[in-house]
Protein backbone atom coordinates (compact mmCIF):
# COMPACT_ATOMS: atom_id res chain seq x y z
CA UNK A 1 43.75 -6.20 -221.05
CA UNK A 2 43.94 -2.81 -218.96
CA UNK A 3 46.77 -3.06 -215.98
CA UNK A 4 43.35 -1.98 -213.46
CA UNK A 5 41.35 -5.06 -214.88
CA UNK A 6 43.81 -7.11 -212.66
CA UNK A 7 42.62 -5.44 -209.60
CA UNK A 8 39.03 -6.49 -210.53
CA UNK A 9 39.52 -10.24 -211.03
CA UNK A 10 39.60 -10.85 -207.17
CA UNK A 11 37.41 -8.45 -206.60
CA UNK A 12 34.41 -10.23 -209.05
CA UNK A 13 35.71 -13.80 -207.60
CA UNK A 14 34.90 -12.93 -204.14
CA UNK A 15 31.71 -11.30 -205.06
CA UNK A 16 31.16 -14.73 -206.24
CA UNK A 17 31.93 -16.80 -203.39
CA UNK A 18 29.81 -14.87 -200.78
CA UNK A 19 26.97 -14.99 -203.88
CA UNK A 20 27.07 -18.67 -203.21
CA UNK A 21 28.20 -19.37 -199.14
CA UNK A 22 25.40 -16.68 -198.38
CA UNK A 23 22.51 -18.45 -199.93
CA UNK A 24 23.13 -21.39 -197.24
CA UNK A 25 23.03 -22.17 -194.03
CA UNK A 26 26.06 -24.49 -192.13
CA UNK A 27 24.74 -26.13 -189.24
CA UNK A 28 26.91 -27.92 -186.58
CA UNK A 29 24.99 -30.01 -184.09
CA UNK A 30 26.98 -31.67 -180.73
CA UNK A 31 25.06 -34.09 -179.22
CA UNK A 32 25.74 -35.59 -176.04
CA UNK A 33 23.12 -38.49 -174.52
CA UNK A 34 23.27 -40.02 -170.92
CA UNK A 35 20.93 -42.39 -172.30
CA UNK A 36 23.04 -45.87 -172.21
CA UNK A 37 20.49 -47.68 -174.33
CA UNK A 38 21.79 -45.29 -177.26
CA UNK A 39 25.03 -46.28 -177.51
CA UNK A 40 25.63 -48.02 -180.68
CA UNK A 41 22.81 -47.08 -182.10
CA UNK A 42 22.08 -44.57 -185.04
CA UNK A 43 20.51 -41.36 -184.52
CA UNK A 44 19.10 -39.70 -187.82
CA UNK A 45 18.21 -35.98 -188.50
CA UNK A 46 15.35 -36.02 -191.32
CA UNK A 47 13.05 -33.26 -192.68
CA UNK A 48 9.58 -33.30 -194.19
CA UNK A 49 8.38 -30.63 -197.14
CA UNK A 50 5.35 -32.20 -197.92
CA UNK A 51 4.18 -34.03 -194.83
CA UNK A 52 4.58 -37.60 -196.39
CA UNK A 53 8.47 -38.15 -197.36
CA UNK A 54 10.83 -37.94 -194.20
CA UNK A 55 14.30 -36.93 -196.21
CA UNK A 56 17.22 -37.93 -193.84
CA UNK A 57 19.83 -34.87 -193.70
CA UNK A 58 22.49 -36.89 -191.96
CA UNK A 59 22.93 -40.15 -189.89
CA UNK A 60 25.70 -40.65 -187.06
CA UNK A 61 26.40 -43.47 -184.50
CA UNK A 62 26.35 -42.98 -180.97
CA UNK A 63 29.22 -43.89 -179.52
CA UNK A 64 30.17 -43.12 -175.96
CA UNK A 65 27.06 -40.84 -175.46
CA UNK A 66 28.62 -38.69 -178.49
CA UNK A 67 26.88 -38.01 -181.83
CA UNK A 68 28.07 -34.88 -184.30
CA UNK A 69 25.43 -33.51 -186.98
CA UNK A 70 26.90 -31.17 -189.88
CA UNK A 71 25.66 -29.92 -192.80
CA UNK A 72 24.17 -27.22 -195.45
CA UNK A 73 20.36 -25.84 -195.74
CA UNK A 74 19.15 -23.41 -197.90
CA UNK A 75 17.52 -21.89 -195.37
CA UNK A 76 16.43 -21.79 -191.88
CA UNK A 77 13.99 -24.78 -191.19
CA UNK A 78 12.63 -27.70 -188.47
CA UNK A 79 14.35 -30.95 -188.30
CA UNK A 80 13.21 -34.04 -186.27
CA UNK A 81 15.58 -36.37 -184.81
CA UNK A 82 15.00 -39.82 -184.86
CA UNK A 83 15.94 -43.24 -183.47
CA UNK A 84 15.27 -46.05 -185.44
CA UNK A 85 11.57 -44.89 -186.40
CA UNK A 86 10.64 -43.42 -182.97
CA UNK A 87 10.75 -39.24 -182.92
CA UNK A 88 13.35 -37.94 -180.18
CA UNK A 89 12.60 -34.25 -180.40
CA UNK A 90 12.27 -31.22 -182.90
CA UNK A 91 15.97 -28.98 -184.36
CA UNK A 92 15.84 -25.69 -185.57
CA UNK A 93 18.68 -25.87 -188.14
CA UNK A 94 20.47 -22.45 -188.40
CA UNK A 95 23.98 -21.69 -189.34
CA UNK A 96 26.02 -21.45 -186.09
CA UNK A 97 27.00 -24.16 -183.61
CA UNK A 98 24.42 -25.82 -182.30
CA UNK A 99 24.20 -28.50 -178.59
CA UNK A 100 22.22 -31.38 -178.02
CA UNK A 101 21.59 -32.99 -174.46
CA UNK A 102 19.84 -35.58 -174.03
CA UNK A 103 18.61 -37.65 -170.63
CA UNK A 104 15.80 -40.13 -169.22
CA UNK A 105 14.38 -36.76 -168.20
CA UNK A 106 14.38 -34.99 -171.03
CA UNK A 107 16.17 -33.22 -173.82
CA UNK A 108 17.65 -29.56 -175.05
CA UNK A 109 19.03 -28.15 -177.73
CA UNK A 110 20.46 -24.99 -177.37
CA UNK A 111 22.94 -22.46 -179.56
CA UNK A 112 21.13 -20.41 -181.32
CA UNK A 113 17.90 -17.84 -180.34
CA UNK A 114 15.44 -19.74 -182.19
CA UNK A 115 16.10 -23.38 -180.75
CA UNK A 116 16.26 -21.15 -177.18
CA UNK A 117 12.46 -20.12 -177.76
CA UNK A 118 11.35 -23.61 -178.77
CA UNK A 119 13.57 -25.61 -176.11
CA UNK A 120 11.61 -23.09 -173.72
CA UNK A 121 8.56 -23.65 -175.34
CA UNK A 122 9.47 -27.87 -174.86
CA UNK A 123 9.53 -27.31 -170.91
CA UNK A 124 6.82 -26.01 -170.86
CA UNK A 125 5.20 -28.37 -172.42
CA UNK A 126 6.90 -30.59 -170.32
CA UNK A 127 5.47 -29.51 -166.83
CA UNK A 128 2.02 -29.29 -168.57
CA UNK A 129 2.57 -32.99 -169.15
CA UNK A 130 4.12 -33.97 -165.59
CA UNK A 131 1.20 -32.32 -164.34
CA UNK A 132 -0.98 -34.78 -166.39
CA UNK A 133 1.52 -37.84 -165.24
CA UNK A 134 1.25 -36.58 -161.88
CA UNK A 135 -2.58 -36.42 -161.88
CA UNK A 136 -2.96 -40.12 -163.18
CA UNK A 137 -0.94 -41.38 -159.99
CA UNK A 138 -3.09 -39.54 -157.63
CA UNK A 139 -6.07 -41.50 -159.30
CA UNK A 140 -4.24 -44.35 -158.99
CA UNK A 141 -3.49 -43.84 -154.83
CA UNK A 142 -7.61 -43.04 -154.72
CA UNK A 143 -8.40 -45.80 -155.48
CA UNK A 144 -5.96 -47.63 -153.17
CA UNK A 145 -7.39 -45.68 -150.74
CA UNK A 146 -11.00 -46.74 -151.36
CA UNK A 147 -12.59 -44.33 -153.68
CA UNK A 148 -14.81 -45.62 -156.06
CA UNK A 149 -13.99 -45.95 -159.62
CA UNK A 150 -17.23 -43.15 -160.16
CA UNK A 151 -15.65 -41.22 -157.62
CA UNK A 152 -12.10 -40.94 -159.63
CA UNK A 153 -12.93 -40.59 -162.67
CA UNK A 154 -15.31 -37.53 -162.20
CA UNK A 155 -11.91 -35.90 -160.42
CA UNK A 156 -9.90 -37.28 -163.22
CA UNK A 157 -12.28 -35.72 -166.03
CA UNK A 158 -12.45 -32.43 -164.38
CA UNK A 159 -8.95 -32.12 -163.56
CA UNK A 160 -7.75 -33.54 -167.13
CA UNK A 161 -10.07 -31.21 -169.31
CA UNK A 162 -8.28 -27.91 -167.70
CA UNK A 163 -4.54 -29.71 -168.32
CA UNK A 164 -5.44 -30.23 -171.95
CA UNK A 165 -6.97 -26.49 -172.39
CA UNK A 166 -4.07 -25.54 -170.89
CA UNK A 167 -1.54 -27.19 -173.02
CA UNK A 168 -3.49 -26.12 -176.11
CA UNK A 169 -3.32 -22.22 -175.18
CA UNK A 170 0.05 -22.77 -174.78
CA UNK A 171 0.13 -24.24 -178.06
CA UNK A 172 -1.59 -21.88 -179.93
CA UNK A 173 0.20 -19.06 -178.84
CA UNK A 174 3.58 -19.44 -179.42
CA UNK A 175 2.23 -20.49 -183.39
CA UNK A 176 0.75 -17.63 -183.20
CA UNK A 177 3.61 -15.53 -182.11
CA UNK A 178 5.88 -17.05 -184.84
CA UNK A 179 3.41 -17.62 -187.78
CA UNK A 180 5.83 -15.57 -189.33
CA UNK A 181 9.12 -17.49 -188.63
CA UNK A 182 10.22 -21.16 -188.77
CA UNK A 183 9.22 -21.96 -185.39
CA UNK A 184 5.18 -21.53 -186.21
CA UNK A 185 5.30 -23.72 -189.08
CA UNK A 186 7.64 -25.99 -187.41
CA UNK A 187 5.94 -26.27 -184.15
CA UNK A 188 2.88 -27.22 -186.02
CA UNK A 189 5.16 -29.93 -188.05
CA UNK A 190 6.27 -31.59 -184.67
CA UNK A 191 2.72 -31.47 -182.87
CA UNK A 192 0.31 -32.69 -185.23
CA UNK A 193 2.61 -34.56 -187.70
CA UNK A 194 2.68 -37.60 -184.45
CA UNK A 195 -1.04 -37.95 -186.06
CA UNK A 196 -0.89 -41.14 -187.80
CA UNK A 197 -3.15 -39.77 -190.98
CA UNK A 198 -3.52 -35.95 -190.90
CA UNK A 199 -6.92 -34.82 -189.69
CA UNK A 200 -8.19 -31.44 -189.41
CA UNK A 201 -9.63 -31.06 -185.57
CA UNK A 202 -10.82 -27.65 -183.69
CA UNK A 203 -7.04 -26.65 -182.85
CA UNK A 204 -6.22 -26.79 -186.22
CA UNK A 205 -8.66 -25.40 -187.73
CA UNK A 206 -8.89 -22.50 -185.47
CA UNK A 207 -5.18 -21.77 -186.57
CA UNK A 208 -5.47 -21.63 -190.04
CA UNK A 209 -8.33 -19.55 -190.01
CA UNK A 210 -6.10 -16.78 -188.66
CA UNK A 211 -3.10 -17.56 -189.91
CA UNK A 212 -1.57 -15.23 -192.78
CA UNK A 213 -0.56 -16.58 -195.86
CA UNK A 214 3.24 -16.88 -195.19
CA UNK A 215 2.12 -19.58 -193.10
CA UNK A 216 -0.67 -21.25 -195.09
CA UNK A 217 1.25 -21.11 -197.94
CA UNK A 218 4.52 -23.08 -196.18
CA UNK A 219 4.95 -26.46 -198.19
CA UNK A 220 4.43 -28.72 -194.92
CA UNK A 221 1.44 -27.11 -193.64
CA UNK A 222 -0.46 -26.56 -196.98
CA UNK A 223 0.56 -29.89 -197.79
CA UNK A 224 -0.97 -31.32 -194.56
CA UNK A 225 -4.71 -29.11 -194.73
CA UNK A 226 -4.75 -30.45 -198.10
CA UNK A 227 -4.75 -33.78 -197.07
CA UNK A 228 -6.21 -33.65 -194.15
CA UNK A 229 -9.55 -32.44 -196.15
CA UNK A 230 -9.35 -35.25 -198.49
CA UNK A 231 -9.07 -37.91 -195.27
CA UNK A 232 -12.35 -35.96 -194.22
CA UNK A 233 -14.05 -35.85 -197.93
CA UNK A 234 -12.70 -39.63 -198.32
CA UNK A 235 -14.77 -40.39 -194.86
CA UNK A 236 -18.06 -38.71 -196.28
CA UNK A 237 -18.18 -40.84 -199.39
């Protein structure tokens, strides 16, 4: 062996190593929950290729409003997190340190500029849906107040139809603006994967239609059109 091979050795090791440590992603997750119902209790983090298997990524116990999350993806993907069988909210995992709050009014997750978008996506959501909360107690102090049942539910209708056109712009728009990155296939993972059998409505449809490939093609939402048109062929029979 040549004296200089020596100074190649470490050289063609650590070529090696960052080979292998780049083609992953380390993700460190901090939770914190004010929730007191939680403690004790164990939180899950699972992801979902095809739409039908839920494979859980880690588990951890609460314990004194404290949970911890770590662990390796190949790449940059949507997580849900889960108690017992009940969804808690939607994780971008991405190498980098990641923070979890969670409260009776609501959670976060923050650390990274993808889970920033979405968690700002989430409260928006949010007020959309405190609007909708809001509006059913003002039906509710109507008719307290004497208004017939007719009466209410024409203001309910109209007021209800523009709250859920609203929500689904809002929607549509941020899968739009990220059909190319994890949130677009992930947002449409966590919205329409609460459907108890996948089913292909307006929303959805109008989506794919002008969606590129990159996101037709990801293994969740393929998996789910796919399905979702043999539910509807399965009906026709």
């Amino acid at each position: 062996m040549k004296s200089t091979d020596y100074f190649h050795l470490p050289l063609t090791l650590l070529s090696i190593l960052l080979l292998f440590t780049s083609c992953s992603e380390q993700y460190n997750i901090a939770g914190n929950s004010s929730i007191g119902d939680f403690n004790g209790q164990t939180v899950y983090l699972k992801i979902s290729d095809n739409g039908i298997d839920a494979n859980c990524l880690d588990s951890c116990q609460v314990v004194h409003g404290q949970f911890n999350f770590i662990g390796d993806v190949d790449s940059v993907m949507l997580a849900i997190m889960y108690l017992g069988s009940q969804r808690l909210m939607p994780v971008i995992l991405e190498n980098g340190m990641l923070n979890i709050e969670m409260g009776h009014y609501g959670q976060r997750v923050s650390g990274s500029p993808s889970n920033d978008r979405l968690n700002a996506f989430m409260r928006k959501c949010d007020r959309i849906s405190n609007e909708q909360w809001e509006l059913e107690r003002e039906c509710s102090r109507m008719l307290l107040n004497g208004k017939s049942h007719q009466e209410v539910n024409e203001f309910y209708d109209k007021k209800i139809k523009k709250l859920e056109k609203k929500l689904e712009k809002l929607e549509n728009e941020f899968i739009q603006e990220n059909y190319e990155t994890p949130l677009g296939p992930g947002c449409f993972q966590w919205l329409f994967g609460q459907y108890a059998i996948p089913i292909m409505t307006d929303q959805i449809r109008d989506l794919i239609e002008n969606a590129p490939p990159c996101f037709r093609n990801h293994p969740y939402v393929r998996s789910y059109i796919q399905r979702a048109r043999d539910n509807r062929s399965a009906e026709s029979q």
